[in-house]
C-alpha atoms as a PDB file:
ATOM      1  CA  UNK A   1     -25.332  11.369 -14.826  1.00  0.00           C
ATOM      2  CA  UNK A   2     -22.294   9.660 -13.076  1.00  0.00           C
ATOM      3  CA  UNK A   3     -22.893   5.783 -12.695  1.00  0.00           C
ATOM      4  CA  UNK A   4     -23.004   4.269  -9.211  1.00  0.00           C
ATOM      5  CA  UNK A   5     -19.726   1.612 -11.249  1.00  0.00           C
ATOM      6  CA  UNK A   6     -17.899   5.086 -11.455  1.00  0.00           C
ATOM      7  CA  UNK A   7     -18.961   6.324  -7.955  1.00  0.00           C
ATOM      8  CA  UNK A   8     -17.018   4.074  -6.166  1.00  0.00           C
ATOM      9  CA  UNK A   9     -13.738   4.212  -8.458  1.00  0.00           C
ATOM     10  CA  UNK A  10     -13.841   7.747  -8.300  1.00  0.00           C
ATOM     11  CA  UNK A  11     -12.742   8.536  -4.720  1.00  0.00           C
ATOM     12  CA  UNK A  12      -9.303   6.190  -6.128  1.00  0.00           C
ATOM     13  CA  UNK A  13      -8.340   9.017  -8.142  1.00  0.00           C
ATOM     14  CA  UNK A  14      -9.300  12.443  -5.624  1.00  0.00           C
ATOM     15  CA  UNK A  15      -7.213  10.282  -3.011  1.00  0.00           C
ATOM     16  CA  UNK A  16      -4.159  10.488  -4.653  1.00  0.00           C
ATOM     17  CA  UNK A  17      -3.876   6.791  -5.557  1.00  0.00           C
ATOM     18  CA  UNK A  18      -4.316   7.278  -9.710  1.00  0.00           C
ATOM     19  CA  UNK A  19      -1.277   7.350 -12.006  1.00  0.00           C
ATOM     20  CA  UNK A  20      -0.919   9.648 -14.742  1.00  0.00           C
ATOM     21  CA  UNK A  21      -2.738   7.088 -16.972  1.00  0.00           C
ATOM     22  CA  UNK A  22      -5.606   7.058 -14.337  1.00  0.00           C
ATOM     23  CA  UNK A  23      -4.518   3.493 -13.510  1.00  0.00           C
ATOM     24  CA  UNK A  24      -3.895   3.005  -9.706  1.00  0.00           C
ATOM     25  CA  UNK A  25      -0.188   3.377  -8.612  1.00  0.00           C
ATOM     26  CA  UNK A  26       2.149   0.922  -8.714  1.00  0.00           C
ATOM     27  CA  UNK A  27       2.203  -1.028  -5.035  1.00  0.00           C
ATOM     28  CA  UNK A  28      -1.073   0.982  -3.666  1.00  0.00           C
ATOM     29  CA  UNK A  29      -3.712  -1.458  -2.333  1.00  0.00           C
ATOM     30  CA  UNK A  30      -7.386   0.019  -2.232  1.00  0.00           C
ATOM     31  CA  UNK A  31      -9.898  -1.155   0.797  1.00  0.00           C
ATOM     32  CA  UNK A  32     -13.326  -0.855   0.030  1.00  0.00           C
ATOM     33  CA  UNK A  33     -15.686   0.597   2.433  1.00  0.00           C
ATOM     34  CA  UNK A  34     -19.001   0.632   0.473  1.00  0.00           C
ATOM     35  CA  UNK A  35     -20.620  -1.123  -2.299  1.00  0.00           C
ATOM     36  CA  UNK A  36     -24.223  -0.540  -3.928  1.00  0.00           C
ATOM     37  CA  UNK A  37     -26.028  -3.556  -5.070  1.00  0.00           C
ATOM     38  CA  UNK A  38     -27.679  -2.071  -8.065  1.00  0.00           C
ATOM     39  CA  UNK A  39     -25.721  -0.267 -11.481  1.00  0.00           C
ATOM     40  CA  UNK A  40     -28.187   2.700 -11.639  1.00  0.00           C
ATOM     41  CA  UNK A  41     -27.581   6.203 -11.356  1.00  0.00           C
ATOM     42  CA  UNK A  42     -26.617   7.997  -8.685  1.00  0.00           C
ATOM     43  CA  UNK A  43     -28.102  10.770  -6.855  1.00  0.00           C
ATOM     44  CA  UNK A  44     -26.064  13.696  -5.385  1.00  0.00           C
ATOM     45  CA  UNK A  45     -26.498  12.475  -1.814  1.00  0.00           C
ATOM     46  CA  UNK A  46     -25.038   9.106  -2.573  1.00  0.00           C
ATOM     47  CA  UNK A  47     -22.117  10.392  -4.588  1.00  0.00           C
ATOM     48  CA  UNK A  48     -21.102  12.924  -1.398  1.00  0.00           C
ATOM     49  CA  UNK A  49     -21.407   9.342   0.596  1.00  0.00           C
ATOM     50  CA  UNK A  50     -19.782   7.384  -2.312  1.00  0.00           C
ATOM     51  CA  UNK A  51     -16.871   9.647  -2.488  1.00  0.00           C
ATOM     52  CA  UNK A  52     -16.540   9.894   1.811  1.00  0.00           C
ATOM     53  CA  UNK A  53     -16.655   6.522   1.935  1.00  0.00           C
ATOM     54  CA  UNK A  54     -16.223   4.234  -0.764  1.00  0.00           C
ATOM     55  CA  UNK A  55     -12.245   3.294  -0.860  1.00  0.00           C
ATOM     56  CA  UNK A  56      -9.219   4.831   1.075  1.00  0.00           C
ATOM     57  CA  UNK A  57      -5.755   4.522  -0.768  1.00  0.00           C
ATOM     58  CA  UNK A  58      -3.249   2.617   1.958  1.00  0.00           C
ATOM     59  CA  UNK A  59      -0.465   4.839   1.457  1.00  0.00           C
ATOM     60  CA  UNK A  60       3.327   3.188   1.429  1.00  0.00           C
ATOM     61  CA  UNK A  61       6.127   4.955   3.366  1.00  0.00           C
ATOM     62  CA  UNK A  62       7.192   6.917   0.752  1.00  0.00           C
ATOM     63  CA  UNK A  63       4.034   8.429  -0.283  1.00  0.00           C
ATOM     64  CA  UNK A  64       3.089   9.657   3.532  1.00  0.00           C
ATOM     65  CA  UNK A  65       6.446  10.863   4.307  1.00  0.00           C
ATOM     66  CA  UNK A  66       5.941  13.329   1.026  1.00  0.00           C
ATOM     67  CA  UNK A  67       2.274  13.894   2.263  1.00  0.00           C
ATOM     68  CA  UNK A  68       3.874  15.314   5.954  1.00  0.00           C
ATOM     69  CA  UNK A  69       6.552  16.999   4.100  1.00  0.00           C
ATOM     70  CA  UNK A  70       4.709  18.733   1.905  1.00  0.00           C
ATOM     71  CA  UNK A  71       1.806  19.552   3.867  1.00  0.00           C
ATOM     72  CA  UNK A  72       3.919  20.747   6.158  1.00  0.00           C
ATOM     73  CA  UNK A  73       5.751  22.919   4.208  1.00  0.00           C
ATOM     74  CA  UNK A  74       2.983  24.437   2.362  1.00  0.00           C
ATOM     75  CA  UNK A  75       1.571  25.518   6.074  1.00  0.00           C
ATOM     76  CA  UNK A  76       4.668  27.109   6.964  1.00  0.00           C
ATOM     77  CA  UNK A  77       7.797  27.775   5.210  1.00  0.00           C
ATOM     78  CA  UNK A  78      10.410  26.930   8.493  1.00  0.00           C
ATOM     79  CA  UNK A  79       8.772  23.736   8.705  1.00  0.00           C
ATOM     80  CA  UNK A  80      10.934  22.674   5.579  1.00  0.00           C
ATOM     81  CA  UNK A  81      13.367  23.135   7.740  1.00  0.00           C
ATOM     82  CA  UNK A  82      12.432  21.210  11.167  1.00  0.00           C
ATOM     83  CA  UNK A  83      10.163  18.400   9.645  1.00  0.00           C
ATOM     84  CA  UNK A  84      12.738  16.409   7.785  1.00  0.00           C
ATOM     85  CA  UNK A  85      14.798  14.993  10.764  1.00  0.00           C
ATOM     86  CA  UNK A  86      11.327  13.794  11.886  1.00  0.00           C
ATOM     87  CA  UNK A  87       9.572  12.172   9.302  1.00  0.00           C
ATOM     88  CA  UNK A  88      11.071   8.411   9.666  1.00  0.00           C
ATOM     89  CA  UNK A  89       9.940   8.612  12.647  1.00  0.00           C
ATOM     90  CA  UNK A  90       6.417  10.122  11.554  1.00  0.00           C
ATOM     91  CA  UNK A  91       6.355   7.388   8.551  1.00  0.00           C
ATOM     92  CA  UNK A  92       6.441   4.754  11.187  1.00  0.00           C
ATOM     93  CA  UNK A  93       3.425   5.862  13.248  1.00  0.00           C
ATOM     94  CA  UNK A  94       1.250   6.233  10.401  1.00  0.00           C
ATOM     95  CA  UNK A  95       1.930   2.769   9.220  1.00  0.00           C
ATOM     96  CA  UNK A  96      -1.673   2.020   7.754  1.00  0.00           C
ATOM     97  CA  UNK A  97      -3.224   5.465   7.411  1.00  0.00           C
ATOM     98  CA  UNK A  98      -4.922   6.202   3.778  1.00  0.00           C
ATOM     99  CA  UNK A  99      -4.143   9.292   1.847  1.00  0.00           C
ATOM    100  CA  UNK A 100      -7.225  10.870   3.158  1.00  0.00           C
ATOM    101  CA  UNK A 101      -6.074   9.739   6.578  1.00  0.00           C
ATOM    102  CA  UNK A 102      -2.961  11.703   5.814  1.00  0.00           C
ATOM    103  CA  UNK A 103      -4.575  14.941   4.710  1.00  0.00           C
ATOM    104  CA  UNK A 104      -6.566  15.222   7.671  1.00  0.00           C
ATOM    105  CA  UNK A 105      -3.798  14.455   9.964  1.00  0.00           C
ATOM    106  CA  UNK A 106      -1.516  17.089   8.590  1.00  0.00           C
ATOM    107  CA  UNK A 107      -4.221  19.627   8.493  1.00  0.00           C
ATOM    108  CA  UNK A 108      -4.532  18.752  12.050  1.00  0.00           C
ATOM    109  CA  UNK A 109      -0.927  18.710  12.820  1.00  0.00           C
ATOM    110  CA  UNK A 110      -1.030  22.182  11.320  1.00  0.00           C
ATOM    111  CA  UNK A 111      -3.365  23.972  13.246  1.00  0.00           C
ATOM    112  CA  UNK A 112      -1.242  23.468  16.040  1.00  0.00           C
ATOM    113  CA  UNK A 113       0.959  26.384  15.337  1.00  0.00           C
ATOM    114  CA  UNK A 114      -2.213  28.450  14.452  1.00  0.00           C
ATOM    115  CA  UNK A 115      -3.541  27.501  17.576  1.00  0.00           C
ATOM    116  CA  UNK A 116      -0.820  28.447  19.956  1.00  0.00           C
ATOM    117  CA  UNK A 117      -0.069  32.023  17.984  1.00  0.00           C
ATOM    118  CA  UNK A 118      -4.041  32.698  18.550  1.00  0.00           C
ATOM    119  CA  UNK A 119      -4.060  31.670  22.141  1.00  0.00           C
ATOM    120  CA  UNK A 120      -0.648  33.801  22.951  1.00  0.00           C
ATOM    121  CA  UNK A 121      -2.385  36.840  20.561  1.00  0.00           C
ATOM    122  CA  UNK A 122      -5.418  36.541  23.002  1.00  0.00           C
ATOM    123  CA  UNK A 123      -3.064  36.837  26.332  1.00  0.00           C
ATOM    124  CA  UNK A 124      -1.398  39.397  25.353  1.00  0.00           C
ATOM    125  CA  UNK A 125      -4.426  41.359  24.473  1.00  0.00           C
ATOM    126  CA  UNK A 126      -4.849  41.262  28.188  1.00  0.00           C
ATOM    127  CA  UNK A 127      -7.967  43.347  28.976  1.00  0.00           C
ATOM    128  CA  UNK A 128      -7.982  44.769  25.738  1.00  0.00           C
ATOM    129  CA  UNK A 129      -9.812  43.726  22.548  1.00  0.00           C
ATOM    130  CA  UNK A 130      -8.772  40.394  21.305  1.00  0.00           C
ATOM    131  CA  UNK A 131      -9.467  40.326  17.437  1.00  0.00           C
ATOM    132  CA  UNK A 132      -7.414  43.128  17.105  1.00  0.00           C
ATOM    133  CA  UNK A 133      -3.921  40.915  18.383  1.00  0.00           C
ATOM    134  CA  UNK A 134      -5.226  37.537  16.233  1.00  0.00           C
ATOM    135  CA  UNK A 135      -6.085  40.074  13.035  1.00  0.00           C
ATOM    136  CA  UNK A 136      -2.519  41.401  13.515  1.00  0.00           C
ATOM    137  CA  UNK A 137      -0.624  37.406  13.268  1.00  0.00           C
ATOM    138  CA  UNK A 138       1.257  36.833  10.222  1.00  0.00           C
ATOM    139  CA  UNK A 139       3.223  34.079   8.847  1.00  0.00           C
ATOM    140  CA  UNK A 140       6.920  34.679  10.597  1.00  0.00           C
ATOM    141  CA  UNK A 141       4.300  34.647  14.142  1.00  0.00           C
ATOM    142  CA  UNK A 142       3.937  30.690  13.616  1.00  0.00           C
ATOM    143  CA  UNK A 143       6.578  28.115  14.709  1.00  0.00           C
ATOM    144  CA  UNK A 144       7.768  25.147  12.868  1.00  0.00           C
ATOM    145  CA  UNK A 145       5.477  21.929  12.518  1.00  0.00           C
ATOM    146  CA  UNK A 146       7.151  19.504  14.446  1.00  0.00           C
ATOM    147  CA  UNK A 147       6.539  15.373  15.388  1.00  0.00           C
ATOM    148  CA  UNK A 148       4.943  16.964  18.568  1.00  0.00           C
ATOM    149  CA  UNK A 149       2.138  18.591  16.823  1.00  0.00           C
ATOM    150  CA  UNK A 150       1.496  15.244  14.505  1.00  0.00           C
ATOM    151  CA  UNK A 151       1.553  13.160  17.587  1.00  0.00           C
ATOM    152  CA  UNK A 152      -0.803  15.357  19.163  1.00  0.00           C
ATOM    153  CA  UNK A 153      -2.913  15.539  15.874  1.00  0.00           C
ATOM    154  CA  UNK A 154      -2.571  11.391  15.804  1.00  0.00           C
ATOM    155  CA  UNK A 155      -4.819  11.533  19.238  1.00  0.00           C
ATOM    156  CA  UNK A 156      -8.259  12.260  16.877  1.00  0.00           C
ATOM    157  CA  UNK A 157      -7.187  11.128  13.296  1.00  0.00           C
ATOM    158  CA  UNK A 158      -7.070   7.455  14.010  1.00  0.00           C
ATOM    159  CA  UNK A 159      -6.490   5.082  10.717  1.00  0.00           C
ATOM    160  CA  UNK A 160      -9.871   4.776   8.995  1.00  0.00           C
ATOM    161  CA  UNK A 161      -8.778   0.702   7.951  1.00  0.00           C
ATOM    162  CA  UNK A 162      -7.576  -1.454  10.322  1.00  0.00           C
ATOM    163  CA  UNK A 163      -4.693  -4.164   9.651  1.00  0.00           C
ATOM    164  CA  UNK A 164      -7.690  -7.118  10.322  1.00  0.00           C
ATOM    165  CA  UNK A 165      -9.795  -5.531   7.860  1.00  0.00           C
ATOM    166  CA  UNK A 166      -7.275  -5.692   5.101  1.00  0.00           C
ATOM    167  CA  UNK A 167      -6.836  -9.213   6.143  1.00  0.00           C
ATOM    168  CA  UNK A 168     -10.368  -9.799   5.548  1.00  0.00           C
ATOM    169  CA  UNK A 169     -10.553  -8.588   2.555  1.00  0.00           C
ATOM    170  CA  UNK A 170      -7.585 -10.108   1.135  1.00  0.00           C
ATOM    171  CA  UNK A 171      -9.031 -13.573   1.947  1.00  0.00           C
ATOM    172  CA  UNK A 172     -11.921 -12.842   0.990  1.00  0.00           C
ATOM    173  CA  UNK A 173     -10.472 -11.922  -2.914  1.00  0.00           C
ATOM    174  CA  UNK A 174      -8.014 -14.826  -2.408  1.00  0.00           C
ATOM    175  CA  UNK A 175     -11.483 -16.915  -1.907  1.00  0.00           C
ATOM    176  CA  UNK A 176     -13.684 -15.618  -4.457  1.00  0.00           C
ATOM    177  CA  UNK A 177     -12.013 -12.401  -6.140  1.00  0.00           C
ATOM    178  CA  UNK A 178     -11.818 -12.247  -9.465  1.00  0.00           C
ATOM    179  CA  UNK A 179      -8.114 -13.207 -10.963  1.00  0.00           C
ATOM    180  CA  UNK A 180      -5.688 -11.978 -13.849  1.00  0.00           C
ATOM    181  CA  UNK A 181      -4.841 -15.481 -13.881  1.00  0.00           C
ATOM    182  CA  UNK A 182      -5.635 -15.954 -17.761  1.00  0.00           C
ATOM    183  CA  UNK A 183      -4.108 -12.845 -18.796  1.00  0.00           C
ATOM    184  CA  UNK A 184      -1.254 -14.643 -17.168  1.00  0.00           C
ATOM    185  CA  UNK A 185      -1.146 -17.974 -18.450  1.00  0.00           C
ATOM    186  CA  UNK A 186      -2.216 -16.580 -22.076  1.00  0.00           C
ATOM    187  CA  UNK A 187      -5.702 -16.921 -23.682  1.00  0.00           C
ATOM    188  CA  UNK A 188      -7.176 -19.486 -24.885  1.00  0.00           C
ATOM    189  CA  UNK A 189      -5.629 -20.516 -28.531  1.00  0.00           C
ATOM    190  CA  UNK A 190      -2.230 -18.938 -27.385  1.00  0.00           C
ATOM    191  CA  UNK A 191      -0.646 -22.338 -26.794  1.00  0.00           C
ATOM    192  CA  UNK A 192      -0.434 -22.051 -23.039  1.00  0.00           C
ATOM    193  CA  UNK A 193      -3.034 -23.784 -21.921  1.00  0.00           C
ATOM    194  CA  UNK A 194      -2.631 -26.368 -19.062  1.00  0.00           C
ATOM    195  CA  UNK A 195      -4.098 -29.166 -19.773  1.00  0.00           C
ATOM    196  CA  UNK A 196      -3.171 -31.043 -17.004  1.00  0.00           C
ATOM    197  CA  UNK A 197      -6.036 -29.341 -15.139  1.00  0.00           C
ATOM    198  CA  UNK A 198      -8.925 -31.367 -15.043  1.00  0.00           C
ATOM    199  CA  UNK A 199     -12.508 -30.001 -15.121  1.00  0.00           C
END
């Protein structure tokens, strides 16, 4: 039975945001966007909502630029080739999307192609039986993913955090967070304390 402690670090590591150790990446902050009051296990219902909604990965430039890229790519091969000369310019709209964020707007961005082959398959069918023209579309029928098609896909896959929510957070753990401080300054008996403190 999965702990509720390990619901909510597990959508970390199916969002891309895990190392190879299972650590978090180097430079990737986590937001989270649920929290259950009580350690007990969970039931299938609230891991579904635990993994949907629990923490989103903020993504830096690098690692959405390789998310277009790739997800690009894997939708069509010729997008390798028309992509690249967009993607700083793809990198900076998404400033602040999550990796899930990112999947869903190049899955998005994707069916744009799809969607244009299927509506010209239908036309041409003319009078005729439609399924037959859409059945017949193949991989060379689809155009290149362009910044069109992302912009377009940007219009319903908004970012999920918001810049004044990070804030929020990050005040908040500032405020009352818990701190590696001690790790830091060295542990007790390791000859670093500061006793100038007072308590």
């Amino acid at each position: 039975m999965v702990r509720r402690r390990r619901a909510r670090v597990q959508p970390a590591a199916e969002d891309g945001a895990s190392g190879a150790d299972g650590g978090l990446r180097p430079g990737l902050r986590l937001a989270p966007r649920a929290a259950h009051r009580r350690d007990q296990p969970a039931g299938g219902a609230g891991r579904g909502r635990a993994a949907a909604h629990a923490q989103a990965a903020l993504h830096p430039a690098a690692l959405r630029r390789r998310a277009a890229r790739d997800g690009a790519a894997r939708a069509a091969r010729r997008a390798q080739r028309a992509v690249p000369a967009e993607l700083a310019r793809l990198v900076e709209r998404t400033a602040g999307y999550s990796g899930s964020d990112m999947r869903a707007l190049v899955a998005e961005a994707c069916a744009g192609p799809v969607r244009e082959a299927v509506r010209a398959a239908v036309e041409a069918a003319g009078g005729g039986d439609p399924g037959a023209h859409v059945a017949a579309l193949r991989e060379r029928d689809l155009r290149a993913v362009g910044l069109r098609d992302f912009r377009l896909a940007a219009r319903c896959q908004r970012p999920s955090v918001q810049p004044e929510e990070v804030q929020r957070y990050e005040l908040y753990n500032a405020r009352h967070g818990a701190r590696l401080g001690a790790v830091d300054a060295g542990w007790p008996g390791d000859g670093d304390e500061d006793d100038d403190e007072e308590w």
